[in-house]
C-alpha atoms as a PDB file:
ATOM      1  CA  UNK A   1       0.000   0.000   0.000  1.00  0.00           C
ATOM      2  CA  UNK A   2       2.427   2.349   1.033  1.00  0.00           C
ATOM      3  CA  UNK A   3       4.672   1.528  -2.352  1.00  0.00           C
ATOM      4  CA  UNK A   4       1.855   1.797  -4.413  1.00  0.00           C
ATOM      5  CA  UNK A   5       1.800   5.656  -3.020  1.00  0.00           C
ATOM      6  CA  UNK A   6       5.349   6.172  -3.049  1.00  0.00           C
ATOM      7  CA  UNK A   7       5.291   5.562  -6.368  1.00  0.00           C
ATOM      8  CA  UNK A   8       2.513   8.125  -7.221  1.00  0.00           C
ATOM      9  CA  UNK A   9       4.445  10.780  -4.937  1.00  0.00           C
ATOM     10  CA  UNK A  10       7.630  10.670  -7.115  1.00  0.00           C
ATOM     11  CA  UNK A  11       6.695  11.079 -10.659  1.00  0.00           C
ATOM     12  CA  UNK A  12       4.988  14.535  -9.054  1.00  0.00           C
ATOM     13  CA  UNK A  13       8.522  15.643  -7.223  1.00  0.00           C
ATOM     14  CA  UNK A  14      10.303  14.960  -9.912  1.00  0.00           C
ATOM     15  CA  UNK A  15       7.459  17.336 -12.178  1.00  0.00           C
ATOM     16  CA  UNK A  16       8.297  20.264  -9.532  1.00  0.00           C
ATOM     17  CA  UNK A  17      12.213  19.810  -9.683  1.00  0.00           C
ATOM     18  CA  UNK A  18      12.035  20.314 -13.319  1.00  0.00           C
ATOM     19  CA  UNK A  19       9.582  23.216 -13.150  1.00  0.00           C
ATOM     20  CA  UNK A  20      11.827  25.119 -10.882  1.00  0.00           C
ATOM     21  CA  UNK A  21      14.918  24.629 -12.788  1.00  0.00           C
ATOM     22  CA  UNK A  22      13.703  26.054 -15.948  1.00  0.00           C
ATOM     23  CA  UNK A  23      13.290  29.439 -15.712  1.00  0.00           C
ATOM     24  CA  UNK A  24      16.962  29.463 -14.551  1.00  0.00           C
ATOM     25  CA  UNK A  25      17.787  27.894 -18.542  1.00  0.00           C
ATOM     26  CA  UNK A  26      15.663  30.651 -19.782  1.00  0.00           C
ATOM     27  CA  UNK A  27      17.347  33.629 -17.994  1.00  0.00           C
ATOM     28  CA  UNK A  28      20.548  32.131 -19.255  1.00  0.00           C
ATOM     29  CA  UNK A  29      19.160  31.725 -23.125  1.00  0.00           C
ATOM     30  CA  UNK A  30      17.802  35.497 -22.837  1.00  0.00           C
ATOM     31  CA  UNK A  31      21.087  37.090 -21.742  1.00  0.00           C
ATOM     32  CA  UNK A  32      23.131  34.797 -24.679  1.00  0.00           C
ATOM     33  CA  UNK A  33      20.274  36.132 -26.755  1.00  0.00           C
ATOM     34  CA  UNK A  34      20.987  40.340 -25.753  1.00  0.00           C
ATOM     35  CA  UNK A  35      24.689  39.628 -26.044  1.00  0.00           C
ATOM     36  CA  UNK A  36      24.635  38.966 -29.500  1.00  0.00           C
ATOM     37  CA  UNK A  37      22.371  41.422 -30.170  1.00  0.00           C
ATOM     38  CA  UNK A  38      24.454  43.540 -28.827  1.00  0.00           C
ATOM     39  CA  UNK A  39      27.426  42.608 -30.643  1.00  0.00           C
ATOM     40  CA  UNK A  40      25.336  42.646 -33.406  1.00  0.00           C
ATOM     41  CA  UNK A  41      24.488  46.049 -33.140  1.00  0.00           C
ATOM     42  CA  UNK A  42      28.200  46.969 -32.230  1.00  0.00           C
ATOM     43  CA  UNK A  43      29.667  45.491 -35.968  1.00  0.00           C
ATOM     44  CA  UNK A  44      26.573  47.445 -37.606  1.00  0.00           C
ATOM     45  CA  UNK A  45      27.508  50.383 -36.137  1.00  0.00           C
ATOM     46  CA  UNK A  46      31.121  50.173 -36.855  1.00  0.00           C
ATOM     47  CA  UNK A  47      30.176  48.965 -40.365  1.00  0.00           C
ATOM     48  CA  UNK A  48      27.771  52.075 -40.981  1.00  0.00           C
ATOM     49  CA  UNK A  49      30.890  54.418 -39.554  1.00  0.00           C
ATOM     50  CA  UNK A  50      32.837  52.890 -42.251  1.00  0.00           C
ATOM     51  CA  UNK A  51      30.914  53.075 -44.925  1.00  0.00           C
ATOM     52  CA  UNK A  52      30.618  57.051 -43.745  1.00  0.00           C
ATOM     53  CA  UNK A  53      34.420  57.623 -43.817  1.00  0.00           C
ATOM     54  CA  UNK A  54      34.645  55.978 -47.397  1.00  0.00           C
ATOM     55  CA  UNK A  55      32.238  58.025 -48.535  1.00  0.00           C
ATOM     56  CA  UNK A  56      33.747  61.162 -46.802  1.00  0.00           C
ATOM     57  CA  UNK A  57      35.858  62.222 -50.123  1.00  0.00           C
ATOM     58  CA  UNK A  58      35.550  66.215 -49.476  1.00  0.00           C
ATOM     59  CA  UNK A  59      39.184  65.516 -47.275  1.00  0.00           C
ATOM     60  CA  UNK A  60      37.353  68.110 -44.870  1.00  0.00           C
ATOM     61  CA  UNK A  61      38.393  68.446 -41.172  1.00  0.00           C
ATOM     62  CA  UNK A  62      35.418  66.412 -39.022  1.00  0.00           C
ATOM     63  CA  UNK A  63      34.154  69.981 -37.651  1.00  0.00           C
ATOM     64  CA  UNK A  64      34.424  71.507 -41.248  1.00  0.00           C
ATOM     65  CA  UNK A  65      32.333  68.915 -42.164  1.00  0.00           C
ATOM     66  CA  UNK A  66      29.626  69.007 -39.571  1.00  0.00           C
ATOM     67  CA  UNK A  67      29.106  72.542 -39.920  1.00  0.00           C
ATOM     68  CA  UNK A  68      28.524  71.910 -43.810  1.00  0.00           C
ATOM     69  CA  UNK A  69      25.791  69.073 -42.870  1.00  0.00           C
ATOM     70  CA  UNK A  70      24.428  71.017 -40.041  1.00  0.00           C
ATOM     71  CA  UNK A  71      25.159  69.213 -37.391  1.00  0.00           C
ATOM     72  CA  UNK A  72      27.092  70.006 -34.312  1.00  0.00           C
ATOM     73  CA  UNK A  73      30.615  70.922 -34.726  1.00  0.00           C
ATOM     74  CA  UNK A  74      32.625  69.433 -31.652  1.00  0.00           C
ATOM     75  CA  UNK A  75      30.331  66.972 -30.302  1.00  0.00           C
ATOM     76  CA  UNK A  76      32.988  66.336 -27.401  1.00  0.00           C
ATOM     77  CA  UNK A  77      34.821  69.257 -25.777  1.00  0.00           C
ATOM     78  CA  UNK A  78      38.076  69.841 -28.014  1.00  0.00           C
ATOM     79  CA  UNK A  79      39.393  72.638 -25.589  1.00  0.00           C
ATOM     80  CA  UNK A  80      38.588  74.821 -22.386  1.00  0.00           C
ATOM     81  CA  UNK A  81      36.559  77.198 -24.582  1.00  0.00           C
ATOM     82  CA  UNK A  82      33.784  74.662 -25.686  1.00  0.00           C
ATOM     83  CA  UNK A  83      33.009  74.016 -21.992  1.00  0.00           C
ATOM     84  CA  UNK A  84      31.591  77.659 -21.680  1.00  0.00           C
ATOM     85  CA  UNK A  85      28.572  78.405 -20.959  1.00  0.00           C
ATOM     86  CA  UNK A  86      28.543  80.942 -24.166  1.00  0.00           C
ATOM     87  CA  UNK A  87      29.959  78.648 -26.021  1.00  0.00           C
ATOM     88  CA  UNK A  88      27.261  76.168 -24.950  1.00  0.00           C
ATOM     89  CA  UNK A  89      24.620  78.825 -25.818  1.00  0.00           C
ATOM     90  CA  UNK A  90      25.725  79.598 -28.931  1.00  0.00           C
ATOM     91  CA  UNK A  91      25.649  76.110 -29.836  1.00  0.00           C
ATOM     92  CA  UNK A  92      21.759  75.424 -28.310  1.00  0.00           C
ATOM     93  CA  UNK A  93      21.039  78.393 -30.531  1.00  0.00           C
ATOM     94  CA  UNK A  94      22.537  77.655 -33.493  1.00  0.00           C
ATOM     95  CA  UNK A  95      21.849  73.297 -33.435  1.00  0.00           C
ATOM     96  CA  UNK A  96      18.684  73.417 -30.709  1.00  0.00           C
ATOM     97  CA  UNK A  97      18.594  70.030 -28.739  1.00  0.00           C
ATOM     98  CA  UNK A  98      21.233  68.801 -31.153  1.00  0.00           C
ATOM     99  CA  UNK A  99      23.765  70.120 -29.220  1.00  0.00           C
ATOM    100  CA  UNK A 100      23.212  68.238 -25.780  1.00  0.00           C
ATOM    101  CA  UNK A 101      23.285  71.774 -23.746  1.00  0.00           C
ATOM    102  CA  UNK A 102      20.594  71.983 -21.162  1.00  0.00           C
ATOM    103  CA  UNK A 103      18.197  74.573 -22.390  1.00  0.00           C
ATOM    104  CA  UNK A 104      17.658  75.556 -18.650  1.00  0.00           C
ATOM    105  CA  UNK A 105      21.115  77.379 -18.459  1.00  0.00           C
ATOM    106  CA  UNK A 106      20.612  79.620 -21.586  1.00  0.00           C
ATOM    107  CA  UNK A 107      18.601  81.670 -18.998  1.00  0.00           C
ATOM    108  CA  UNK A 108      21.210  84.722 -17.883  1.00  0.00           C
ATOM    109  CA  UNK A 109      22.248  84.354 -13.849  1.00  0.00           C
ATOM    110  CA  UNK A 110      21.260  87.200 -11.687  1.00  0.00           C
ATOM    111  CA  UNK A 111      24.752  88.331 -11.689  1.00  0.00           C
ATOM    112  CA  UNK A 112      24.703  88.547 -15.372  1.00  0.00           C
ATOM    113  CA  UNK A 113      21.599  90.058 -15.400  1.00  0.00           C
ATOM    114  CA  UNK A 114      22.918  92.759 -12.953  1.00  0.00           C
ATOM    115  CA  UNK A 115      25.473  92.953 -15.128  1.00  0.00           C
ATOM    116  CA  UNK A 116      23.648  93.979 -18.391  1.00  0.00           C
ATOM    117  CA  UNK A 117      21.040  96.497 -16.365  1.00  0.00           C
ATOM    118  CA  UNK A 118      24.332  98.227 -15.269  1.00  0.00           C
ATOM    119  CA  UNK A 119      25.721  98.243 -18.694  1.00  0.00           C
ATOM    120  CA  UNK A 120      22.269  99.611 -20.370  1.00  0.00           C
ATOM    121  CA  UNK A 121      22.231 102.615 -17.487  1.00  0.00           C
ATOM    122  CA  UNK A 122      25.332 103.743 -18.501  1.00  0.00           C
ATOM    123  CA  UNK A 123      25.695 102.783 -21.994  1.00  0.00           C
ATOM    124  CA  UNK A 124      21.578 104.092 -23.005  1.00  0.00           C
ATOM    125  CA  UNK A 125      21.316 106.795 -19.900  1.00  0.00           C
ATOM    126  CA  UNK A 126      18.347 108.830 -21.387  1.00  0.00           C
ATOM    127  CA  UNK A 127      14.574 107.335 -21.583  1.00  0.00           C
ATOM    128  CA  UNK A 128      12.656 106.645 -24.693  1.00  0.00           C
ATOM    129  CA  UNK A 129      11.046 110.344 -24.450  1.00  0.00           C
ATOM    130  CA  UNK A 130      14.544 112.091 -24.469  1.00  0.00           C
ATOM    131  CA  UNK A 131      15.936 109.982 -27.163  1.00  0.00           C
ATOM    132  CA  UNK A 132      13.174 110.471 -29.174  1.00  0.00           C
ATOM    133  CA  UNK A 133      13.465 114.327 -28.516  1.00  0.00           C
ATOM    134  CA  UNK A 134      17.216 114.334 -29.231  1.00  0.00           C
ATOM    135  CA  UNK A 135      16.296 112.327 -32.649  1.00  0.00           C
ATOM    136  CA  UNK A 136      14.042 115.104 -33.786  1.00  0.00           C
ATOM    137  CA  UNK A 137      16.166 117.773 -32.925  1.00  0.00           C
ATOM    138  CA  UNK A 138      18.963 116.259 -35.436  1.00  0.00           C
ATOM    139  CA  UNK A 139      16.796 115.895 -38.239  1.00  0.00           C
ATOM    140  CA  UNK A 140      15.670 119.716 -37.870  1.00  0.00           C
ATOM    141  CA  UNK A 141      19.487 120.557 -37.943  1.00  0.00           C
ATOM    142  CA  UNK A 142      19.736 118.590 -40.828  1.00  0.00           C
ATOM    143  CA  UNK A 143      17.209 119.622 -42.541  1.00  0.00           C
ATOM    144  CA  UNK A 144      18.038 122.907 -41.905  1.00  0.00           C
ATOM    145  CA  UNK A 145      21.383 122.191 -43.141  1.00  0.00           C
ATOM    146  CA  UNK A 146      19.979 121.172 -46.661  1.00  0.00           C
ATOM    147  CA  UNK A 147      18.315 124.260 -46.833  1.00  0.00           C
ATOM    148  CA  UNK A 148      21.022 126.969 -46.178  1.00  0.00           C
ATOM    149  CA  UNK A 149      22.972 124.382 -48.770  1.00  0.00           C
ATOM    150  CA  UNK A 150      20.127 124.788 -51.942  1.00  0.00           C
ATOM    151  CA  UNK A 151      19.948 128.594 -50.815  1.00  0.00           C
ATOM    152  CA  UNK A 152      23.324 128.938 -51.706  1.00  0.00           C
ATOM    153  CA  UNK A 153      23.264 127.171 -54.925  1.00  0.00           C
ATOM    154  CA  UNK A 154      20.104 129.269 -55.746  1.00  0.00           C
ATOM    155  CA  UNK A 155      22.378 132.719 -54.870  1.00  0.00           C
ATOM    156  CA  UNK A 156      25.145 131.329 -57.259  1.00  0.00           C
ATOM    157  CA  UNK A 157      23.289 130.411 -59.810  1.00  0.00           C
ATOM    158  CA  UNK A 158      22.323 133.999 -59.962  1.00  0.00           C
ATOM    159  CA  UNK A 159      25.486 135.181 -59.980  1.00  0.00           C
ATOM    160  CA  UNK A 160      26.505 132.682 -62.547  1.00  0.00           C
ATOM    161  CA  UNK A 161      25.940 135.178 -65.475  1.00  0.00           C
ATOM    162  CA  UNK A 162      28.279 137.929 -64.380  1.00  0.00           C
ATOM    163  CA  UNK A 163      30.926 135.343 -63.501  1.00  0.00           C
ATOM    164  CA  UNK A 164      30.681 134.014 -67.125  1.00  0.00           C
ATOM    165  CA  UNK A 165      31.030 137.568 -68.057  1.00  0.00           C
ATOM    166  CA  UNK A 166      33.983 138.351 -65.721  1.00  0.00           C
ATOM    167  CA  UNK A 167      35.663 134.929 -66.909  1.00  0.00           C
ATOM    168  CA  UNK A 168      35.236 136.730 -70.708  1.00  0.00           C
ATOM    169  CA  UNK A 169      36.504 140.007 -70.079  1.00  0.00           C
ATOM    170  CA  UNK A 170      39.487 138.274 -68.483  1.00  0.00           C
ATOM    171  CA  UNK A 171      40.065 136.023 -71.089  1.00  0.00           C
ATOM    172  CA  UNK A 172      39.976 138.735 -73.414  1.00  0.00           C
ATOM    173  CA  UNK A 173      42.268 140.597 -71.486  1.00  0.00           C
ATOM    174  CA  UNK A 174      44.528 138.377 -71.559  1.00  0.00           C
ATOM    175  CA  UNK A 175      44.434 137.846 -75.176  1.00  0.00           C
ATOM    176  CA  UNK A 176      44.755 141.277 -76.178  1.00  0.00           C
ATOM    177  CA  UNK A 177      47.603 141.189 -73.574  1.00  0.00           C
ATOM    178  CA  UNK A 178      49.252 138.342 -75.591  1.00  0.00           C
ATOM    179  CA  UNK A 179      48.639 140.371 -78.566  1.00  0.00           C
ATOM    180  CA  UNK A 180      50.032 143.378 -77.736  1.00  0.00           C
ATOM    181  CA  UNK A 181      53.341 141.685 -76.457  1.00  0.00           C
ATOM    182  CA  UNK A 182      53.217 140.221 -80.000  1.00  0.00           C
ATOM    183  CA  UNK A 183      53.384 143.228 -81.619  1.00  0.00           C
ATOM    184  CA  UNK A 184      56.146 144.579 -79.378  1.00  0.00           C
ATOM    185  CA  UNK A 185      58.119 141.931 -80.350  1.00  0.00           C
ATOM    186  CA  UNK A 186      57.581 141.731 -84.009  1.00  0.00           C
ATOM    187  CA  UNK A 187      58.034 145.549 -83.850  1.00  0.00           C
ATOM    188  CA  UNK A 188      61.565 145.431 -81.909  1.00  0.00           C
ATOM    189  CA  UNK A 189      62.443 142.606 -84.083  1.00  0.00           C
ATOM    190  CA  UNK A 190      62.009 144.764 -87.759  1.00  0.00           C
ATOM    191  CA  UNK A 191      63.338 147.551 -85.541  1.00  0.00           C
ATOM    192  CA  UNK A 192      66.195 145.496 -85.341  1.00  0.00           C
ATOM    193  CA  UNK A 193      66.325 144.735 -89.217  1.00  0.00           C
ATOM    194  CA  UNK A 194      66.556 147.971 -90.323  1.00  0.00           C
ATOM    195  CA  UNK A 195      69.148 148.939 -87.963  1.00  0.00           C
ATOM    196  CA  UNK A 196      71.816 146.346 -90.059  1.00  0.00           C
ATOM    197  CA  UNK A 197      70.090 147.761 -93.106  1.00  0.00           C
ATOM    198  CA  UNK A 198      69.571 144.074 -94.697  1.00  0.00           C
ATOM    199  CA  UNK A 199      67.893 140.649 -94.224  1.00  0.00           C
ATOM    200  CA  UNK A 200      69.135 139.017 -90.973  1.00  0.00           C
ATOM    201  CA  UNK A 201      68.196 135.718 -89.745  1.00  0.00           C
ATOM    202  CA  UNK A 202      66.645 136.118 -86.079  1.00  0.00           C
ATOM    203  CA  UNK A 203      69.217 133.143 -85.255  1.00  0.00           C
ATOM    204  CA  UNK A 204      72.296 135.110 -85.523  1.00  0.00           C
ATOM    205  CA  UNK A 205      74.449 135.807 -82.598  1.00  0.00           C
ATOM    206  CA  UNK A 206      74.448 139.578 -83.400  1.00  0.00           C
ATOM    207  CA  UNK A 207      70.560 139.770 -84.589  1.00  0.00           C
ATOM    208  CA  UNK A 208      70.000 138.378 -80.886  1.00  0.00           C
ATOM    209  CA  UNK A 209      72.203 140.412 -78.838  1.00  0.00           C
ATOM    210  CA  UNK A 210      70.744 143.586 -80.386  1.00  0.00           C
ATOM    211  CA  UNK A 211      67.109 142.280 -79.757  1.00  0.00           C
ATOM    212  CA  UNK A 212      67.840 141.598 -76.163  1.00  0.00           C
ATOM    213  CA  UNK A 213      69.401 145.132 -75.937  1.00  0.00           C
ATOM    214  CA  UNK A 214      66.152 146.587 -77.523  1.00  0.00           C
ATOM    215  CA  UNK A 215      64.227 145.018 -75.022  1.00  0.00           C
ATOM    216  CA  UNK A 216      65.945 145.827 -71.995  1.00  0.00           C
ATOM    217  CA  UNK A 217      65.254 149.713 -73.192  1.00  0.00           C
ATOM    218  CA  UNK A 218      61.878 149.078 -73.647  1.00  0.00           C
ATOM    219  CA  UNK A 219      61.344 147.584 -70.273  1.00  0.00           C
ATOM    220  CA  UNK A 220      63.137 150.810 -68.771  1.00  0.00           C
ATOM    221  CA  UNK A 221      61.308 152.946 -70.425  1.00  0.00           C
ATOM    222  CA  UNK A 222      57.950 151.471 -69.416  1.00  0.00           C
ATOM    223  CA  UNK A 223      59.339 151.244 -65.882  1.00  0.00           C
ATOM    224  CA  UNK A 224      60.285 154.982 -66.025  1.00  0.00           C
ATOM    225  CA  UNK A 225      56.895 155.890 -67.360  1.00  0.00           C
ATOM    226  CA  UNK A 226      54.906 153.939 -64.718  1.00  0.00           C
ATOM    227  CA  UNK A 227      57.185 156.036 -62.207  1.00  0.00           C
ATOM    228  CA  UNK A 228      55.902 158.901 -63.969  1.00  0.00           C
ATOM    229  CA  UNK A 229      52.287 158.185 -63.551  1.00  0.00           C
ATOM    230  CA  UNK A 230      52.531 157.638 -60.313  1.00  0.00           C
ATOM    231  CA  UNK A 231      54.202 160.255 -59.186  1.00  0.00           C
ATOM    232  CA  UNK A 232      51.730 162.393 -61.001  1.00  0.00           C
ATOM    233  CA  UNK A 233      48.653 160.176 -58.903  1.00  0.00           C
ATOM    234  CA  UNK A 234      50.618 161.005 -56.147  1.00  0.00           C
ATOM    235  CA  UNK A 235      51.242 164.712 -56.998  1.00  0.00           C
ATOM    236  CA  UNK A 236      47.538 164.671 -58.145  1.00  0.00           C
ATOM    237  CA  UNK A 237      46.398 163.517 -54.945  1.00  0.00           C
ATOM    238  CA  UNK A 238      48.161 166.129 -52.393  1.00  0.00           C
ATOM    239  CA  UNK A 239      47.188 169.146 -54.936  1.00  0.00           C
ATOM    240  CA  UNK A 240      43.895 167.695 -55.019  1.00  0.00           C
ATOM    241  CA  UNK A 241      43.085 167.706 -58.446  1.00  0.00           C
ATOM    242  CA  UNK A 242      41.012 165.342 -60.530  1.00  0.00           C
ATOM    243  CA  UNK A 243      42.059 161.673 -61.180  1.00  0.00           C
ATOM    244  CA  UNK A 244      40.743 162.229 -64.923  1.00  0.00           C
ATOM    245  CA  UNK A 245      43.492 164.852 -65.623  1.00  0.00           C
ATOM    246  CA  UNK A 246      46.304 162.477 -64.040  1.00  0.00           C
ATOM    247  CA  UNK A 247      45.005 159.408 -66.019  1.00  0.00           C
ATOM    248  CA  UNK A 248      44.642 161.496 -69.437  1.00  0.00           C
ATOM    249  CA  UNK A 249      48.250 162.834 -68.769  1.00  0.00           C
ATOM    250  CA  UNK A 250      49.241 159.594 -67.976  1.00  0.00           C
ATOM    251  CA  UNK A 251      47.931 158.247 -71.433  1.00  0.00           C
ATOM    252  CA  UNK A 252      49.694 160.925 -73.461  1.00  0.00           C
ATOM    253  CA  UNK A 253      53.221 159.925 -71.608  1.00  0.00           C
ATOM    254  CA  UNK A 254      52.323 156.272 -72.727  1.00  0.00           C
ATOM    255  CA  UNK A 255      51.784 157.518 -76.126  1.00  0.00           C
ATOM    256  CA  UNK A 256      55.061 159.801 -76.608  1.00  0.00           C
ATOM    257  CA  UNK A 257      57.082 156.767 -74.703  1.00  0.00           C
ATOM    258  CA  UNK A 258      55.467 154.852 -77.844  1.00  0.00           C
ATOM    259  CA  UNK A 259      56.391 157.172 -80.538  1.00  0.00           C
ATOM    260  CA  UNK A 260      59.350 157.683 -78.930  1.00  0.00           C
ATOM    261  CA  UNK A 261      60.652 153.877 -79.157  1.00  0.00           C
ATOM    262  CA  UNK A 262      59.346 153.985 -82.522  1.00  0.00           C
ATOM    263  CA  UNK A 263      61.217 156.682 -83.718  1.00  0.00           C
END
């Protein structure tokens, strides 16, 4: 009897024995199972960041190269300066959650805050009223400025006829002034002909030496007649007569001094 029962007792241990011990074999299979998915994963990886660098035939540096994708530039720290919190900033603005900067800190610190309060005081000390003011102010001044400007170029344009004419007179001044020296010098020059009494050519040694004699004459005489008139101005002046008797006397003595050097 109590065979027969030991016998029915054992095949039902032996069922619970191998119920316990199989989750164990399953934990075991499941962990073999994530490792080599895992390495799995690892040699596609590597693979893919092959494949990349083959492909990578621009022969830019790695950070040239993510800034031309868009993508972050240093995605590890490269030196002290790309552990800043600017830096950082700059980065969150420029790549967003890209970068891997906590968007919490692009918020300015009180001190920093303080910082750019006292800055704007002394940098921007007027209010919006005065600057405004101060901006209105310089456009009337400039405006005015453009005014007095076109009034001026209004007043010489007006005056731009008698300049023309004063620019004529003066040009024909000079002209006749050309002219006249002209003449002198053609007139010394057969002066100087009929002194040899023949043809001479204005090259010769002699032809020149009397020309430059004639000349220096000429020049004294006009000297001593300008003397002249001025002495008479002068003369005119303390005896207080009339300028138009000193300036008619004055043309007669330029006349004789001519008739003179042409006799």
């Amino acid at each position: 009897m109590y065979r027969s029962l030991l016998n029915k007792i054992r095949p039902l241990h032996n069922l619970g024995l191998r119920n316990k011990s199989e989750p164990a074999i399953n934990i075991e299979q499941l962990e073999q199972q994530n490792a080599s998915v895992d390495v799995i994963d690892d040699e596609a990886r590597i693979r893919e960041e092959e494949i990349q660098r083959k492909r990578n035939k621009s022969r830019l540096r790695v950070y040239h190269r993510n800034v031309v994708h868009e993508e972050v530039p240093y995605p590890e720290p490269k030196i002290w300066l790309h552990g800043t919190i600017k830096f950082n900033r700059n980065m969150y603005g420029r790549y967003g959650r890209k970068s891997g900067f906590d968007e919490s800190l692009c918020w300015p610190t009180k001190q920093e805050l303080k910082d750019k309060l006292e800055y704007e005081s002394v940098a921007y000390p007027y209010d919006i009223l005065k600057v405004a003011e101060e901006a209105r102010q310089k456009r009337i001044e400039e405006q005015k400025i453009i005014e007095e400007r076109q009034a001026d170029v209004v007043k010489k344009m007006q005056k731009l006829d008698r300049w023309k004419e004063d620019l004529r007179k003066k040009i024909e001044k000079k002209e006749e002034a050309v002219l006249v020296a002209k003449e002198q010098k053609d007139r010394l020059v057969e002066e100087v002909r009929r002194h040899f009494g023949y043809t001479v050519d204005p090259r010769d040694d002699k032809f020149k030496e009397l020309l430059e004699k004639k000349e220096k004459e000429q020049k004294k005489a006009m000297k001593q007649a300008r003397k002249k008139v001025k002495e008479e101005k002068m003369l005119a002046q303390i005896l207080g007569k009339k300028p138009e008797d000193t300036k008619s006397r004055s043309e007669n003595v330029d006349i004789s001094t001519d008739n003179k050097e042409n006799t």
